[in-house]
PDB file of N, CA and C in Angstrom:
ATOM      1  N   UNK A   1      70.358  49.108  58.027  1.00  0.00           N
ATOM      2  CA  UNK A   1      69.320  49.305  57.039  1.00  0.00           C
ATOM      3  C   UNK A   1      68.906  50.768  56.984  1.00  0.00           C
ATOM      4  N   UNK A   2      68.909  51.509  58.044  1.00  0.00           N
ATOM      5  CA  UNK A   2      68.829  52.643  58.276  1.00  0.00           C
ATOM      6  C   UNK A   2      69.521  53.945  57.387  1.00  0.00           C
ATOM      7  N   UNK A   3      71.001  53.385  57.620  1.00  0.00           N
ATOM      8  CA  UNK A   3      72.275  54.180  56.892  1.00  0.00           C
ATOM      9  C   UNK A   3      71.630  53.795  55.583  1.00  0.00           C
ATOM     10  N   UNK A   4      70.937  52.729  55.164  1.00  0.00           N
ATOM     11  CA  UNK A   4      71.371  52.686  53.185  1.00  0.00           C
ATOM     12  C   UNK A   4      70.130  53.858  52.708  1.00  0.00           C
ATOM     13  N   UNK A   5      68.991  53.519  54.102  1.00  0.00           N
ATOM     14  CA  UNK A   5      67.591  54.372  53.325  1.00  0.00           C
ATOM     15  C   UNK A   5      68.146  56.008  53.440  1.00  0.00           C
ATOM     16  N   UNK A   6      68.868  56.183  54.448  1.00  0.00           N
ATOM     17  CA  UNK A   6      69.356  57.654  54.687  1.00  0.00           C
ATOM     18  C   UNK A   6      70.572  57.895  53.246  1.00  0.00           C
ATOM     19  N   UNK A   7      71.241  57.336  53.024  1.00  0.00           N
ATOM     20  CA  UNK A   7      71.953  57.831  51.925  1.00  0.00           C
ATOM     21  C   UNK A   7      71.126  57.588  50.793  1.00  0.00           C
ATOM     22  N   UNK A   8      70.623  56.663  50.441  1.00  0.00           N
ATOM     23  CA  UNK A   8      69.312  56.528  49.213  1.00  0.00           C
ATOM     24  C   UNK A   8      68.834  58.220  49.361  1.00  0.00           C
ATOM     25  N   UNK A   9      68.124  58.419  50.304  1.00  0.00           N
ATOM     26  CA  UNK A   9      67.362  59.782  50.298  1.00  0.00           C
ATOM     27  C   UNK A   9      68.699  61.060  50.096  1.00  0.00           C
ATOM     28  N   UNK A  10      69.440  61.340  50.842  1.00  0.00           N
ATOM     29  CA  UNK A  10      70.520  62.351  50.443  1.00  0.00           C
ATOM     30  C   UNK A  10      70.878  62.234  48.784  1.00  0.00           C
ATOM     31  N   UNK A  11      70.811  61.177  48.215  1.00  0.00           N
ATOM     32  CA  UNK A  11      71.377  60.943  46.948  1.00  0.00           C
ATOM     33  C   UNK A  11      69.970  61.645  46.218  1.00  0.00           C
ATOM     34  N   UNK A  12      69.087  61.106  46.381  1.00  0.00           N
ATOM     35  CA  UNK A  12      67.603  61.525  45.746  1.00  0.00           C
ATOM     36  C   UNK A  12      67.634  63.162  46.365  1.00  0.00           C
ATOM     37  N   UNK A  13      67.468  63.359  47.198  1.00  0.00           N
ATOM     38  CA  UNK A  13      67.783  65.120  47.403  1.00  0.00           C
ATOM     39  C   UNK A  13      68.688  65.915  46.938  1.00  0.00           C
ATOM     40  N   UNK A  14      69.664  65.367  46.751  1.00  0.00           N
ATOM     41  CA  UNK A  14      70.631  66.061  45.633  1.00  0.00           C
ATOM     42  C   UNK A  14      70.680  66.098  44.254  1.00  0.00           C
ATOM     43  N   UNK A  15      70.125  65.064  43.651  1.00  0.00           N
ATOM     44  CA  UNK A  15      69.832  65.014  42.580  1.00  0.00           C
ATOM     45  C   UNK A  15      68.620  65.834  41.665  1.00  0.00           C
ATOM     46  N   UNK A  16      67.447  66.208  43.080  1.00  0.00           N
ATOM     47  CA  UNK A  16      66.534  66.716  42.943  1.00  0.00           C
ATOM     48  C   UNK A  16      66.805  68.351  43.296  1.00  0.00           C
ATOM     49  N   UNK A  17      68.068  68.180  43.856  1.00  0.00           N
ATOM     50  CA  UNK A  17      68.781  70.071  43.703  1.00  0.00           C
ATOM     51  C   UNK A  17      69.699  70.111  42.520  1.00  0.00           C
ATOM     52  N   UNK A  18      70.150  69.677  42.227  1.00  0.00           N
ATOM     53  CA  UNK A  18      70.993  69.500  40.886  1.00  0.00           C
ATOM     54  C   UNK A  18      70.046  70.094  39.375  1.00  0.00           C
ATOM     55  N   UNK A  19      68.707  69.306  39.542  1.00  0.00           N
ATOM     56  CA  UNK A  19      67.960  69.216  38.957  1.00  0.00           C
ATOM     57  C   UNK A  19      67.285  70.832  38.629  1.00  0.00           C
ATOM     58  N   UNK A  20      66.969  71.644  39.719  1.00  0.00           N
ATOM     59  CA  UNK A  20      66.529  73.271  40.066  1.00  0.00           C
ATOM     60  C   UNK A  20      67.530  73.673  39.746  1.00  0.00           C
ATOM     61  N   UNK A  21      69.252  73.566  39.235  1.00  0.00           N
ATOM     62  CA  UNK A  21      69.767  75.091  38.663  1.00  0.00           C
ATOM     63  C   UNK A  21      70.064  74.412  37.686  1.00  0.00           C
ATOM     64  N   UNK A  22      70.158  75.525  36.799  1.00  0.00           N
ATOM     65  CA  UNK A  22      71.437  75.558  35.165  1.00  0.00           C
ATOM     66  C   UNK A  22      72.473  75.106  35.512  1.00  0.00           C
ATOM     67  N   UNK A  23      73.273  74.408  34.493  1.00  0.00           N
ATOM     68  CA  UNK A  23      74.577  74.200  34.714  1.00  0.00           C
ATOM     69  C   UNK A  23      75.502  75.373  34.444  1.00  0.00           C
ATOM     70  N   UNK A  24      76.510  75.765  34.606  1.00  0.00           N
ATOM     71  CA  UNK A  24      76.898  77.203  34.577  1.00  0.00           C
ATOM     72  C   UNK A  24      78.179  77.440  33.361  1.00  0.00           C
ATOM     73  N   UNK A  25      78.088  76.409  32.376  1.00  0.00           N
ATOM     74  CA  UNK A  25      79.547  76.334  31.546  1.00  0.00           C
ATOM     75  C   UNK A  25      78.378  76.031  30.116  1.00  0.00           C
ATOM     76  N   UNK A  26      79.062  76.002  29.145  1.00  0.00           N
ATOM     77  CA  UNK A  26      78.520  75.213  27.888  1.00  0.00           C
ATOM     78  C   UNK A  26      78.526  73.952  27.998  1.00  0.00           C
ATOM     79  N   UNK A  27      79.672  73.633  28.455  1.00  0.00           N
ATOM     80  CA  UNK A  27      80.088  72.167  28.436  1.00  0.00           C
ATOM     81  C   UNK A  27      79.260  71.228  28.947  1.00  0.00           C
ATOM     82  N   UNK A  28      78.777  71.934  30.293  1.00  0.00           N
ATOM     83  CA  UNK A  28      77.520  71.390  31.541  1.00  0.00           C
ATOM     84  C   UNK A  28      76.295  71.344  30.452  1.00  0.00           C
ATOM     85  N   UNK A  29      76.005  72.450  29.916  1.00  0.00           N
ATOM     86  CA  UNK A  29      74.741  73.190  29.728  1.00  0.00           C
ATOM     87  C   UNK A  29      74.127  71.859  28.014  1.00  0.00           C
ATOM     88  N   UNK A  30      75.300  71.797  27.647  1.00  0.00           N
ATOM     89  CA  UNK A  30      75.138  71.204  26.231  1.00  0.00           C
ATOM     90  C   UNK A  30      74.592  69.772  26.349  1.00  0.00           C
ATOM     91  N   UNK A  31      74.967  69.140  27.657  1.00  0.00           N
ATOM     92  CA  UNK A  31      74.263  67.527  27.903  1.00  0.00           C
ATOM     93  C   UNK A  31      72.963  67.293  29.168  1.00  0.00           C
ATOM     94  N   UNK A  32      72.771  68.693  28.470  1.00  0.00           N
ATOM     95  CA  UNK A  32      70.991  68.535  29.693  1.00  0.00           C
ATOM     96  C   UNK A  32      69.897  67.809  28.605  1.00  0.00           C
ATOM     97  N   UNK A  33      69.598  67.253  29.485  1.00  0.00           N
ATOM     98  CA  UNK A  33      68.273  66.488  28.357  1.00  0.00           C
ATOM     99  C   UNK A  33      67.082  67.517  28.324  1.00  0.00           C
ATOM    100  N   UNK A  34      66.186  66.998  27.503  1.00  0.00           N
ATOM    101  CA  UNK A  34      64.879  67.834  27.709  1.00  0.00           C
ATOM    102  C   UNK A  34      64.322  67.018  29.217  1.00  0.00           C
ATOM    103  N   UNK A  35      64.189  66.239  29.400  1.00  0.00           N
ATOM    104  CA  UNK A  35      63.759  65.330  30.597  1.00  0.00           C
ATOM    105  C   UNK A  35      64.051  66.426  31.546  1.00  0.00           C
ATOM    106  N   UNK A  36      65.812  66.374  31.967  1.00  0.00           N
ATOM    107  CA  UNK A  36      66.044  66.935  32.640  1.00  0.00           C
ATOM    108  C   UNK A  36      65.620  68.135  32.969  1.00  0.00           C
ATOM    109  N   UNK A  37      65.889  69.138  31.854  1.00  0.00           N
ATOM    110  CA  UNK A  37      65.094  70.342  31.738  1.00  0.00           C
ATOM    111  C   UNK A  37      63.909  70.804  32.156  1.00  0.00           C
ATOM    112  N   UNK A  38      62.995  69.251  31.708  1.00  0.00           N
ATOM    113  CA  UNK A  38      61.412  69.804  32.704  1.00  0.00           C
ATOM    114  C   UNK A  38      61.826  69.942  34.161  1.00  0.00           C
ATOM    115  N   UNK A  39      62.464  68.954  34.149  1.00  0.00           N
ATOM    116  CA  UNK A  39      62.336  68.977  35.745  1.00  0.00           C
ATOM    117  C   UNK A  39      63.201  70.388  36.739  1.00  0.00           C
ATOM    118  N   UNK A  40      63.598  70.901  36.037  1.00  0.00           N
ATOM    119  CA  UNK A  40      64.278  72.642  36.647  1.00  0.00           C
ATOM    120  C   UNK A  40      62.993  73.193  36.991  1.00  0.00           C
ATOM    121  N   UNK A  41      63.479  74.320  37.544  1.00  0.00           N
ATOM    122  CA  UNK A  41      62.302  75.173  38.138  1.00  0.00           C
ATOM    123  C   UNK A  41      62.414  76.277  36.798  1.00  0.00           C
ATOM    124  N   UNK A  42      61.321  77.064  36.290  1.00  0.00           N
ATOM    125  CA  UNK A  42      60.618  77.592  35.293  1.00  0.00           C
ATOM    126  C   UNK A  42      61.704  78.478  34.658  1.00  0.00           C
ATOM    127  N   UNK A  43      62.182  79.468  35.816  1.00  0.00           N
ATOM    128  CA  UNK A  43      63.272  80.508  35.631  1.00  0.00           C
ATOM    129  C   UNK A  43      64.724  79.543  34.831  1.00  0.00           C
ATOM    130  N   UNK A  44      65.160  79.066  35.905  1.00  0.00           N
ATOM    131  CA  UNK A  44      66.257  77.814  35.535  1.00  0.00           C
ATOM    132  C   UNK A  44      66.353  77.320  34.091  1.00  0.00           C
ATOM    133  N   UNK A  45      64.944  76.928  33.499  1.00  0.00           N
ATOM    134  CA  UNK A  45      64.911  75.984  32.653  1.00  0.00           C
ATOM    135  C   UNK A  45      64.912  77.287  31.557  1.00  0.00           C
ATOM    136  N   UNK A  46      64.046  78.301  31.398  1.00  0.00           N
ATOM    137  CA  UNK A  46      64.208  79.665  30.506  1.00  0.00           C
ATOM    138  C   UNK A  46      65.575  79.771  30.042  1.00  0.00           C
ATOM    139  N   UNK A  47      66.454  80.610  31.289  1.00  0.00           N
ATOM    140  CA  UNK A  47      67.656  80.709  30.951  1.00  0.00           C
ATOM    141  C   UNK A  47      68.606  79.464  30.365  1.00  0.00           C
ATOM    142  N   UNK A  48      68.531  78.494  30.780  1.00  0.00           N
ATOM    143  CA  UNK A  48      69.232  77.918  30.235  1.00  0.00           C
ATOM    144  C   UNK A  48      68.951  77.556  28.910  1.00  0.00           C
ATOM    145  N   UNK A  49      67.489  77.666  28.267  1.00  0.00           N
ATOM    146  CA  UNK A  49      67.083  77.250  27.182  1.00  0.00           C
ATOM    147  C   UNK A  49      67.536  78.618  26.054  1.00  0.00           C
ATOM    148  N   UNK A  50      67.403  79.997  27.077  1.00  0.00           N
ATOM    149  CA  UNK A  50      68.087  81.200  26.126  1.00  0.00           C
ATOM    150  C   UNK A  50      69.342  80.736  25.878  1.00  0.00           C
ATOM    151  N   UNK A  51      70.208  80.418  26.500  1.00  0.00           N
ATOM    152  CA  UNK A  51      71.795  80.665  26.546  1.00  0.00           C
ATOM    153  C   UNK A  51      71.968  80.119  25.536  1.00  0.00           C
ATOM    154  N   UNK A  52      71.175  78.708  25.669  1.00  0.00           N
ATOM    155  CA  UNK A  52      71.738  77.680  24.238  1.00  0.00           C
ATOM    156  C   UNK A  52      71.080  78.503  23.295  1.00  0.00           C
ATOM    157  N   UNK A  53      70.241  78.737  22.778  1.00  0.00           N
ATOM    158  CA  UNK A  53      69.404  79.030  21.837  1.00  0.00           C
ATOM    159  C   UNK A  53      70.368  80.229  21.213  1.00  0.00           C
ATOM    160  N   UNK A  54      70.939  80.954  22.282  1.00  0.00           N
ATOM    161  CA  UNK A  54      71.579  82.233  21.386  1.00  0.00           C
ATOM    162  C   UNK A  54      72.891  81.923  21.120  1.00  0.00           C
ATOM    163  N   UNK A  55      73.527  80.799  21.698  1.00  0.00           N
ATOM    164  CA  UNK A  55      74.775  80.022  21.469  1.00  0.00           C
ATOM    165  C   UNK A  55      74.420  79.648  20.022  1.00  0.00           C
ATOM    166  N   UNK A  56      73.559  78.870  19.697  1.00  0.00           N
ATOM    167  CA  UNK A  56      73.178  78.214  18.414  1.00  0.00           C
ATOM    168  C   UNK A  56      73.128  78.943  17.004  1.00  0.00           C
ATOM    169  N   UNK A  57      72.275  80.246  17.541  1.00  0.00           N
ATOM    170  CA  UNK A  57      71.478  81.357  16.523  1.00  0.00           C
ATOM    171  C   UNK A  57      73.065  82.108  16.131  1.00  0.00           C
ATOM    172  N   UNK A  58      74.015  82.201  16.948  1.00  0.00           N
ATOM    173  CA  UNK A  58      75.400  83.251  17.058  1.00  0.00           C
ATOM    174  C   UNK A  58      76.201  81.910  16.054  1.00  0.00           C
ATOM    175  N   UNK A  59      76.039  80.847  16.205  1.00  0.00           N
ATOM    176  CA  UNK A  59      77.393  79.993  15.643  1.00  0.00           C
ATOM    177  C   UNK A  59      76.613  79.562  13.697  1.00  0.00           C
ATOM    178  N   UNK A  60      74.724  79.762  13.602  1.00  0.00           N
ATOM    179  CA  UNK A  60      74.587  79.558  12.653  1.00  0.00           C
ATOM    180  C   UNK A  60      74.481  80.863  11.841  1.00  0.00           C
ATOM    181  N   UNK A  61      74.520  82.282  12.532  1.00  0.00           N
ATOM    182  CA  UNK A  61      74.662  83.378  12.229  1.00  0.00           C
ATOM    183  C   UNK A  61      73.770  83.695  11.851  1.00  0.00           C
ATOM    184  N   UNK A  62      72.608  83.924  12.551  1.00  0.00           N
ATOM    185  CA  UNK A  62      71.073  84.326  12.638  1.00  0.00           C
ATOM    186  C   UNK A  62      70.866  84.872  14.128  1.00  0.00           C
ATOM    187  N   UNK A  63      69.788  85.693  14.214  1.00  0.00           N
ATOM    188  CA  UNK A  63      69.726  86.793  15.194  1.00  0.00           C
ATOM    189  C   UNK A  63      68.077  85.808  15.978  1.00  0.00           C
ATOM    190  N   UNK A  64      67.912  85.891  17.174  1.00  0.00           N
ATOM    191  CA  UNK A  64      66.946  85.465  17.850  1.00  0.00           C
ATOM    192  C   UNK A  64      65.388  86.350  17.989  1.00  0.00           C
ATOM    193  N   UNK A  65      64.563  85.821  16.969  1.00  0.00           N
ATOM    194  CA  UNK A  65      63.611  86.972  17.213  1.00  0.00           C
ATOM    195  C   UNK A  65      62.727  86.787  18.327  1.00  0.00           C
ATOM    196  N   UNK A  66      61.898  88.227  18.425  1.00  0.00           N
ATOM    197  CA  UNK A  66      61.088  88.398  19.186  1.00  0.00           C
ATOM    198  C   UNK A  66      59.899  88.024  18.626  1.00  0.00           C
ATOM    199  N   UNK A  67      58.757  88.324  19.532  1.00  0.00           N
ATOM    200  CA  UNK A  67      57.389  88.019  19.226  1.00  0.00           C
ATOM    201  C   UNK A  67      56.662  86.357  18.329  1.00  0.00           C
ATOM    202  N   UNK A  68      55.532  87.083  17.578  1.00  0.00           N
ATOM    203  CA  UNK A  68      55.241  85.304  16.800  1.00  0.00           C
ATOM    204  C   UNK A  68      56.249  84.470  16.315  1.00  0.00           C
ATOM    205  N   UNK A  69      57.780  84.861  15.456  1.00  0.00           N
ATOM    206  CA  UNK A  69      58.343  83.833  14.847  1.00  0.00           C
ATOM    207  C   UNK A  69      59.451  83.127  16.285  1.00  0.00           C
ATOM    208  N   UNK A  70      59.595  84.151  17.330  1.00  0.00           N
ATOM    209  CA  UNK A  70      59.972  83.576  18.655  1.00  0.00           C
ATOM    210  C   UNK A  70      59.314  82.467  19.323  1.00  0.00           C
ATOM    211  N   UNK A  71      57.984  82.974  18.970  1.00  0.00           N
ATOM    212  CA  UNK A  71      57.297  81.522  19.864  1.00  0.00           C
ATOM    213  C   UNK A  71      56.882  80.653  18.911  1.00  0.00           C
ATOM    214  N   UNK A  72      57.119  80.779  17.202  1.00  0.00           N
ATOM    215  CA  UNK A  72      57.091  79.466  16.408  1.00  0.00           C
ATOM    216  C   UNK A  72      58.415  78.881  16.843  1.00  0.00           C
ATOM    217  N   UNK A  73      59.533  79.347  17.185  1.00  0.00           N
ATOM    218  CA  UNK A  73      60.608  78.513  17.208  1.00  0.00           C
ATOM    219  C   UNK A  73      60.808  77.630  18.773  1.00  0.00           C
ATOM    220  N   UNK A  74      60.083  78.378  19.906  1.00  0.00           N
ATOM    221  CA  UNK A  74      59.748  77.944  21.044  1.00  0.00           C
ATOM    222  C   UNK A  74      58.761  76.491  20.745  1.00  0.00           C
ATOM    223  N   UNK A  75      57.460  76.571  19.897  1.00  0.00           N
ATOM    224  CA  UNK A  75      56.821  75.596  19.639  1.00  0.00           C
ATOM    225  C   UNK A  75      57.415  74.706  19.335  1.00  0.00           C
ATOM    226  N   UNK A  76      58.597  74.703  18.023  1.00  0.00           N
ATOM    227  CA  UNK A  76      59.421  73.747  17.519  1.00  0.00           C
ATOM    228  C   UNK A  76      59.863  73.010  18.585  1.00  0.00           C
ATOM    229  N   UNK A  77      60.521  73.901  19.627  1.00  0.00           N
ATOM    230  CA  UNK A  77      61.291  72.751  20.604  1.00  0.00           C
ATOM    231  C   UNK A  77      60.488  71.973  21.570  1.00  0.00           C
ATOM    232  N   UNK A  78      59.459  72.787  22.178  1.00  0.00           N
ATOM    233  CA  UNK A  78      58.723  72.219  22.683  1.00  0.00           C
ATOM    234  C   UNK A  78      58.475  70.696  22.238  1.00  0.00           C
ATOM    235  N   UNK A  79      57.698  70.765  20.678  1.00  0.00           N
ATOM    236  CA  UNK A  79      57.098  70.003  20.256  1.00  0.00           C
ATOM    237  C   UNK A  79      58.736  68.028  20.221  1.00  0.00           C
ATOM    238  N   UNK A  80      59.331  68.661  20.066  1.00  0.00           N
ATOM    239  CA  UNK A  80      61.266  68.351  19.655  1.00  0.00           C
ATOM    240  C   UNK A  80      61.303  67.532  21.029  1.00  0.00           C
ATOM    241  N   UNK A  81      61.046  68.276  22.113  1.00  0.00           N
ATOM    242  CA  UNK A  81      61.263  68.041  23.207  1.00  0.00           C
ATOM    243  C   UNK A  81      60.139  66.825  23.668  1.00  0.00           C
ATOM    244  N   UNK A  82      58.481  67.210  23.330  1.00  0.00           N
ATOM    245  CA  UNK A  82      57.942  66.217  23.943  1.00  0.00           C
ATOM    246  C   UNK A  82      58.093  64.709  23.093  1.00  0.00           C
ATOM    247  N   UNK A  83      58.167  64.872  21.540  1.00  0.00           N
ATOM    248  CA  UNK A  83      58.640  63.652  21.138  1.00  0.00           C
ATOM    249  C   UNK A  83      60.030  62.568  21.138  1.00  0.00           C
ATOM    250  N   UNK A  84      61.013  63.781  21.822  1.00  0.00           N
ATOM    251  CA  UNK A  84      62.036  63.012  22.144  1.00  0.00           C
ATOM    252  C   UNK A  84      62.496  63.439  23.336  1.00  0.00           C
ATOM    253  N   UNK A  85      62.411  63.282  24.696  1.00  0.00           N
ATOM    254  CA  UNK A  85      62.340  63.591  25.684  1.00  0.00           C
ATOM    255  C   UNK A  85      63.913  62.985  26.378  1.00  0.00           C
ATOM    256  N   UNK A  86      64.703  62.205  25.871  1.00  0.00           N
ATOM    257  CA  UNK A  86      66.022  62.106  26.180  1.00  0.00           C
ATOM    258  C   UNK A  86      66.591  63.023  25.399  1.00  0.00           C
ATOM    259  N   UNK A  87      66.398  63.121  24.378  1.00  0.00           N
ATOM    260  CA  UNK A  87      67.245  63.972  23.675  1.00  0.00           C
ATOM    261  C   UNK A  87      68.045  65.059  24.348  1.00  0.00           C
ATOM    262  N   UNK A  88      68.896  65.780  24.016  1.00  0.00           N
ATOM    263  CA  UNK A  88      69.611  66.710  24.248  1.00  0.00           C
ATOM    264  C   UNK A  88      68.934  67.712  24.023  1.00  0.00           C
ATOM    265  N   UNK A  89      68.827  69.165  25.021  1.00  0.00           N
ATOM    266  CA  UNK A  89      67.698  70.420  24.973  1.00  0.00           C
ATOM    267  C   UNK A  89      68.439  71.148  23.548  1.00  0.00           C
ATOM    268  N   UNK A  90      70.311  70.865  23.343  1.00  0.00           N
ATOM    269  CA  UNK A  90      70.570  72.090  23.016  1.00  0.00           C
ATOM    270  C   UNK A  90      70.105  71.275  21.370  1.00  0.00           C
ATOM    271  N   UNK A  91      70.510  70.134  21.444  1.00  0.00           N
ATOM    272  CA  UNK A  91      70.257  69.250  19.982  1.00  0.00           C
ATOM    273  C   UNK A  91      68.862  69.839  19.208  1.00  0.00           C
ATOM    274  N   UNK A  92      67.737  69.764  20.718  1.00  0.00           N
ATOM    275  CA  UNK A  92      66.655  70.120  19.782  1.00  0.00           C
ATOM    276  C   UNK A  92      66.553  71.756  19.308  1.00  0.00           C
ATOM    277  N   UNK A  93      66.874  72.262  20.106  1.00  0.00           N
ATOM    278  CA  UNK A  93      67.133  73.678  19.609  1.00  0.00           C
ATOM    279  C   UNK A  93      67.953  74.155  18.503  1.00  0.00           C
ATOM    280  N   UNK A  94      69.109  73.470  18.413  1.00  0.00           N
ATOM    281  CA  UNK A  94      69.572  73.669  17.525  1.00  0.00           C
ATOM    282  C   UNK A  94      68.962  73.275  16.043  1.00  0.00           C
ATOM    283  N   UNK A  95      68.532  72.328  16.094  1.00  0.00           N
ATOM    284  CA  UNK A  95      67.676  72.228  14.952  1.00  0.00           C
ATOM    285  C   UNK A  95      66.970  72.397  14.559  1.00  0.00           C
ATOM    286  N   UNK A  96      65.838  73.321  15.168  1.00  0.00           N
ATOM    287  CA  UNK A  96      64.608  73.837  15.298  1.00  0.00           C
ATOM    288  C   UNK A  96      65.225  75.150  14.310  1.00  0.00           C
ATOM    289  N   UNK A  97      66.329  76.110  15.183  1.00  0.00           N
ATOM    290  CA  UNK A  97      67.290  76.728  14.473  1.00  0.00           C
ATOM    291  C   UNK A  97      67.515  76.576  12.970  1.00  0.00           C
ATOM    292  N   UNK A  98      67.753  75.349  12.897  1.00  0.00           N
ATOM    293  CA  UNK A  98      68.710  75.288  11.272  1.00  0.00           C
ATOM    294  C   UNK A  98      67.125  75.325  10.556  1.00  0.00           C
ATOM    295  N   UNK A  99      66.102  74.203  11.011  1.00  0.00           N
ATOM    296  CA  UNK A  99      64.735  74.058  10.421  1.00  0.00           C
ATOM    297  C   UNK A  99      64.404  75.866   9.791  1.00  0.00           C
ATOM    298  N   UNK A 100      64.325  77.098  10.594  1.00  0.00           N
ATOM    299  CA  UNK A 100      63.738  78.078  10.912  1.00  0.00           C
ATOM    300  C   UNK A 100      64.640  78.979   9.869  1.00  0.00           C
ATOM    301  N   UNK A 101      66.163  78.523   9.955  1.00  0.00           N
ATOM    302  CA  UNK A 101      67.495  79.318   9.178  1.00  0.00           C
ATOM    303  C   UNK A 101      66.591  80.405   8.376  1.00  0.00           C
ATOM    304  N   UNK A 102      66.360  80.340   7.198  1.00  0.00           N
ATOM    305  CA  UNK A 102      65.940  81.299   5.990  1.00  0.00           C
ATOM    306  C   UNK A 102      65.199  82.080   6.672  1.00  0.00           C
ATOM    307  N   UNK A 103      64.047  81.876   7.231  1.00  0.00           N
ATOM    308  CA  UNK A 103      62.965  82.836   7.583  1.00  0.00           C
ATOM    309  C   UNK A 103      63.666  84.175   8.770  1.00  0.00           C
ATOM    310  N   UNK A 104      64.914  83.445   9.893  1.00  0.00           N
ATOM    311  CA  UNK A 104      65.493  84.398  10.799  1.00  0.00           C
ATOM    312  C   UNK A 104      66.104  85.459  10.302  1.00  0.00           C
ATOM    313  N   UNK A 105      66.221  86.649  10.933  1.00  0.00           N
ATOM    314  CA  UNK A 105      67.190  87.812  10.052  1.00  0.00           C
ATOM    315  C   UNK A 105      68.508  87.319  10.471  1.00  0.00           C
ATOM    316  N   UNK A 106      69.378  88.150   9.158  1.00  0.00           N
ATOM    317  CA  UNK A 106      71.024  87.580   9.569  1.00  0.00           C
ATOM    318  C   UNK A 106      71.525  87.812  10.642  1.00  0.00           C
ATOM    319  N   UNK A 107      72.794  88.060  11.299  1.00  0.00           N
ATOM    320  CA  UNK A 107      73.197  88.775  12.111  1.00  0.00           C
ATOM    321  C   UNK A 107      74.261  89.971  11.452  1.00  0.00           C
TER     322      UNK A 107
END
């Protein structure tokens, strides 16, 4: 009974380190949930939320701004994120993206 609670916990500790980094590919990076995402540590969850975001902004051919229309598009996901919280981080970003299209400068 011992061995099952000890691997139960190794499984839950790894999962809960898994959880603290980025995945390091697109491929990884593209099926993080927002769920998941909260649960990274602050830095972790940033970068990985840039990478996609400029993956997205580069393939719809719009440039990532700075300042207020940066953190209207941050709000978008946020907001993306708390109403659909399985969802996919890059899904909501990306559409926050296409939502935002006209107003971003080109690239």
């Amino acid at each position: 009974m011992k061995t099952i609670a000890l691997v139960g916990a190794l499984l839950l500790s790894a999962t809960a380190a898994f959880a603290q980094t980025a995945p390091l590919n697109f491929e990884q990076a593209v099926y993080v949930s927002c769920r998941e995402a909260q649960a990274m540590n602050v830095e972790a969850r940033k970068s990985l939320a840039v990478y996609l975001a400029e993956h997205s902004a580069r393939y719809r051919g719009v440039v990532l701004p700075d300042g207020e229309h940066g953190a209207h598009l941050a709000l978008l996901v946020r907001g993306g994120c708390t109403l659909a919280p399985d969802a996919y981080l890059f899904t909501v970003i990306d559409r926050a993206i296409v939502a935002e299209k006209d107003k971003l400068p080109k690239r």
